[in-house]
N, C-alpha and C. Protein backbone atom coordinates (compact mmCIF):
# COMPACT_ATOMS: atom_id res chain seq x y z
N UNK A 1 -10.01 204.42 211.97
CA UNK A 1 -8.76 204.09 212.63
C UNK A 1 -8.04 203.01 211.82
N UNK A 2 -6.80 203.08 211.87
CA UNK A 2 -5.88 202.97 210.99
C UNK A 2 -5.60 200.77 211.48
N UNK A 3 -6.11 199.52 211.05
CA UNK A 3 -5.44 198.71 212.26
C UNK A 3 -4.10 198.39 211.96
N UNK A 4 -3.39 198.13 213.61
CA UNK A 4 -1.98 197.51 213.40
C UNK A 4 -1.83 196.84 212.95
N UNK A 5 -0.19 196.70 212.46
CA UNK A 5 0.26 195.39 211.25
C UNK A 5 0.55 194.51 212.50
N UNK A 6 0.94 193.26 212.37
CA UNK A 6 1.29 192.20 212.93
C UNK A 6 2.68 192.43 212.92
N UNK A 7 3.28 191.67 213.69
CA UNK A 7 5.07 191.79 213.40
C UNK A 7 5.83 191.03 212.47
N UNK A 8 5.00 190.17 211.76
CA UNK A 8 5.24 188.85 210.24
C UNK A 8 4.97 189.60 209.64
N UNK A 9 4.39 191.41 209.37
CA UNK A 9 3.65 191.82 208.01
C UNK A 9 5.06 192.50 207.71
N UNK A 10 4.75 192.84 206.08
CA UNK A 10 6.06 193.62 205.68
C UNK A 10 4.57 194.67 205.08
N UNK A 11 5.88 196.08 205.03
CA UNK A 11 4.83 197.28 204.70
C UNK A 11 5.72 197.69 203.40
N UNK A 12 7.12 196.94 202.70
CA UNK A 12 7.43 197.61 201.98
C UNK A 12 7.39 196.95 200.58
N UNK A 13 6.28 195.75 200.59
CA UNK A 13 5.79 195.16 199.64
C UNK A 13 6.86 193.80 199.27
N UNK A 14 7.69 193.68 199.91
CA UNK A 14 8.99 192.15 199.42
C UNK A 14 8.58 191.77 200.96
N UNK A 15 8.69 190.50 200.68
CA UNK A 15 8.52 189.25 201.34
C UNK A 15 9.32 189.44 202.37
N UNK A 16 9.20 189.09 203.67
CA UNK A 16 10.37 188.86 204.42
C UNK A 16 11.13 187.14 204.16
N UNK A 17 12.19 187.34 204.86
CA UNK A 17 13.18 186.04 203.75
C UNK A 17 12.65 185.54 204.88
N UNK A 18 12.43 184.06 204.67
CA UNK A 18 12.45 182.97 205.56
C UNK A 18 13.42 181.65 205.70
N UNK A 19 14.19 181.88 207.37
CA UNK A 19 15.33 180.84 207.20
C UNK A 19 14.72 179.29 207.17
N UNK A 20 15.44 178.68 206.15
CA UNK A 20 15.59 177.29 206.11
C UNK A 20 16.28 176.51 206.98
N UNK A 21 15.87 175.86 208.13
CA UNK A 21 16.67 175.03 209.23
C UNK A 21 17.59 174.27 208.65
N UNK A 22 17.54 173.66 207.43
CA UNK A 22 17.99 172.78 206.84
C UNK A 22 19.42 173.37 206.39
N UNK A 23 19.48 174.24 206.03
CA UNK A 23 20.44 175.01 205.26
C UNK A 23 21.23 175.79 206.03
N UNK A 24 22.45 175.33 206.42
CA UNK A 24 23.48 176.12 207.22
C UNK A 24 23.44 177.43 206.63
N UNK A 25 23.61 178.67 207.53
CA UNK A 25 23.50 179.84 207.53
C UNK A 25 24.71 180.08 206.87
N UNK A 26 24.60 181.52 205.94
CA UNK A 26 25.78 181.98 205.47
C UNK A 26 26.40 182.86 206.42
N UNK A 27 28.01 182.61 206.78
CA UNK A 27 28.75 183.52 207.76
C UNK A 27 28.94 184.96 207.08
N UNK A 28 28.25 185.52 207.91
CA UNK A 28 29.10 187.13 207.85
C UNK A 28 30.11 187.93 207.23
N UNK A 29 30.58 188.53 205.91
CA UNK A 29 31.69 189.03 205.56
C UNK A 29 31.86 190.04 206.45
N UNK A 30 32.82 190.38 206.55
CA UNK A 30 33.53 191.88 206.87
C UNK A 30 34.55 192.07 206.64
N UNK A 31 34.94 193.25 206.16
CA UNK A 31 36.07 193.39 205.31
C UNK A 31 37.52 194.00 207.12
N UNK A 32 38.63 193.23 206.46
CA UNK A 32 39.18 193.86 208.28
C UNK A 32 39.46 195.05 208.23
N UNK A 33 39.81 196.15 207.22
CA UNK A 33 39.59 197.71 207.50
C UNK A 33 38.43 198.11 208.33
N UNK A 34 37.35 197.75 207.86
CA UNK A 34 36.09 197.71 208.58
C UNK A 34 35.99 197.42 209.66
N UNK A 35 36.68 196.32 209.96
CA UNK A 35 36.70 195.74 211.59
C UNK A 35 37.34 196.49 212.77
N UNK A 36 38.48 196.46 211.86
CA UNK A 36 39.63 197.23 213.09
C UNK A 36 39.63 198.68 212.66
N UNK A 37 38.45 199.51 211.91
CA UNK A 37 38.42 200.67 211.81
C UNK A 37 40.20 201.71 211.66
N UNK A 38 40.73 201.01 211.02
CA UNK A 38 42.04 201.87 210.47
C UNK A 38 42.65 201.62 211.47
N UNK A 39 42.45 201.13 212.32
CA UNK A 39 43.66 200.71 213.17
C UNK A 39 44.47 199.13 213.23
N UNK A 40 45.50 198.46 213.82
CA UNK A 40 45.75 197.29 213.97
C UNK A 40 45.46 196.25 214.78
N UNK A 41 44.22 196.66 216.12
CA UNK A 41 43.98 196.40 216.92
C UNK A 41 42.39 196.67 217.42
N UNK A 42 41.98 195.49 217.84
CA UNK A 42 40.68 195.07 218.54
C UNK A 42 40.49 194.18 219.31
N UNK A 43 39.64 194.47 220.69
CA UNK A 43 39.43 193.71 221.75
C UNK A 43 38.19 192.98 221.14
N UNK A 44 37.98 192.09 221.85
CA UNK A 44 36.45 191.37 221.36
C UNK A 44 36.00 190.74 222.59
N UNK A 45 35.17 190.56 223.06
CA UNK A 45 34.36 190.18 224.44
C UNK A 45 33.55 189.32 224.27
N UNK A 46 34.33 188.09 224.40
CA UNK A 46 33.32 187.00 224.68
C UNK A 46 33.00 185.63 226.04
N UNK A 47 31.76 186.15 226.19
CA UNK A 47 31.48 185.19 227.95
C UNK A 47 32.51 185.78 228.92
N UNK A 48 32.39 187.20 228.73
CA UNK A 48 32.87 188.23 230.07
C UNK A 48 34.77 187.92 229.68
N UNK A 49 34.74 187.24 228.98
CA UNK A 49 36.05 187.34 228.45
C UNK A 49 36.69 188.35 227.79
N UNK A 50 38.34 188.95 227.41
CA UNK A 50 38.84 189.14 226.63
C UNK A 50 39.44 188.69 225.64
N UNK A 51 39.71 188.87 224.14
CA UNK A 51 40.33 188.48 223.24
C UNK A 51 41.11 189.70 222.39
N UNK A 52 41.98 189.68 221.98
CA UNK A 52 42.81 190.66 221.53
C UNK A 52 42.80 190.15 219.96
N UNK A 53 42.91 190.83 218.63
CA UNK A 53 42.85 190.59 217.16
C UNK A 53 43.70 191.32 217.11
N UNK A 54 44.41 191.23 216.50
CA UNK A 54 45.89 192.36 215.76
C UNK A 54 46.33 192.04 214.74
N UNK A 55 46.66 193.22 213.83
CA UNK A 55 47.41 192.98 212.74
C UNK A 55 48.76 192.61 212.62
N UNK A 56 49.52 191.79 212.20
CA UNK A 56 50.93 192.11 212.43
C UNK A 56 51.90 192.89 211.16
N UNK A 57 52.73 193.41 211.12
CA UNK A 57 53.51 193.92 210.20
C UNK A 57 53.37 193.30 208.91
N UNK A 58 53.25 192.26 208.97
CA UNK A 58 53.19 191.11 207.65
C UNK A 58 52.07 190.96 207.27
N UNK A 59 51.12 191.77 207.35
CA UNK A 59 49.33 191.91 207.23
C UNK A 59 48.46 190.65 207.94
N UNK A 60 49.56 189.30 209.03
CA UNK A 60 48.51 188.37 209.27
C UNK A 60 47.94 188.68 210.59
N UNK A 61 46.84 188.15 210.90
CA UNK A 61 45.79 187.95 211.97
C UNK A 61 46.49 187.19 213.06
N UNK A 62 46.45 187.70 214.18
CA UNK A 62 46.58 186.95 215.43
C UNK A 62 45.78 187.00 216.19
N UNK A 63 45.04 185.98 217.42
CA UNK A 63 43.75 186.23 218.09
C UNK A 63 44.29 185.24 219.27
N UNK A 64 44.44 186.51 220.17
CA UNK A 64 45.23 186.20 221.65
C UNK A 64 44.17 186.22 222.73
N UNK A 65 44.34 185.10 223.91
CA UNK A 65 43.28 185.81 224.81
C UNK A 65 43.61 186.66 225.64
């Protein structure tokens, strides 16, 4: 019988990365085609809230609640 890995093991031979507390995290890219999926517009939900993102004609960002 085969034993289970642990959930710290890696099976694909590279290390899993380990975060440094010390070292502020790097933020997230995303490109905004990606975001707003070809459109000009996205809701975003935060703490049961709404927020509105839109493109405007002039390619800038607005973020309404």
């Amino acid at each position: 019988m085969k034993p289970l890995s642990s959930p710290n093991s890696c099976t694909s031979g590279v290390a899993p990365a380990r975060r440094n507390d010390s070292a502020p995290a790097k933020p997230r890219r995303v490109r905004i085609e990606d975001l707003l999926g070809g459109g000009r517009e996205l809701i975003i939900e935060h703490r049961n809230e709404e927020y509105r993102l839109r493109m405007t004609s002039n390619s800038k960002l607005i973020l309404t609640k």
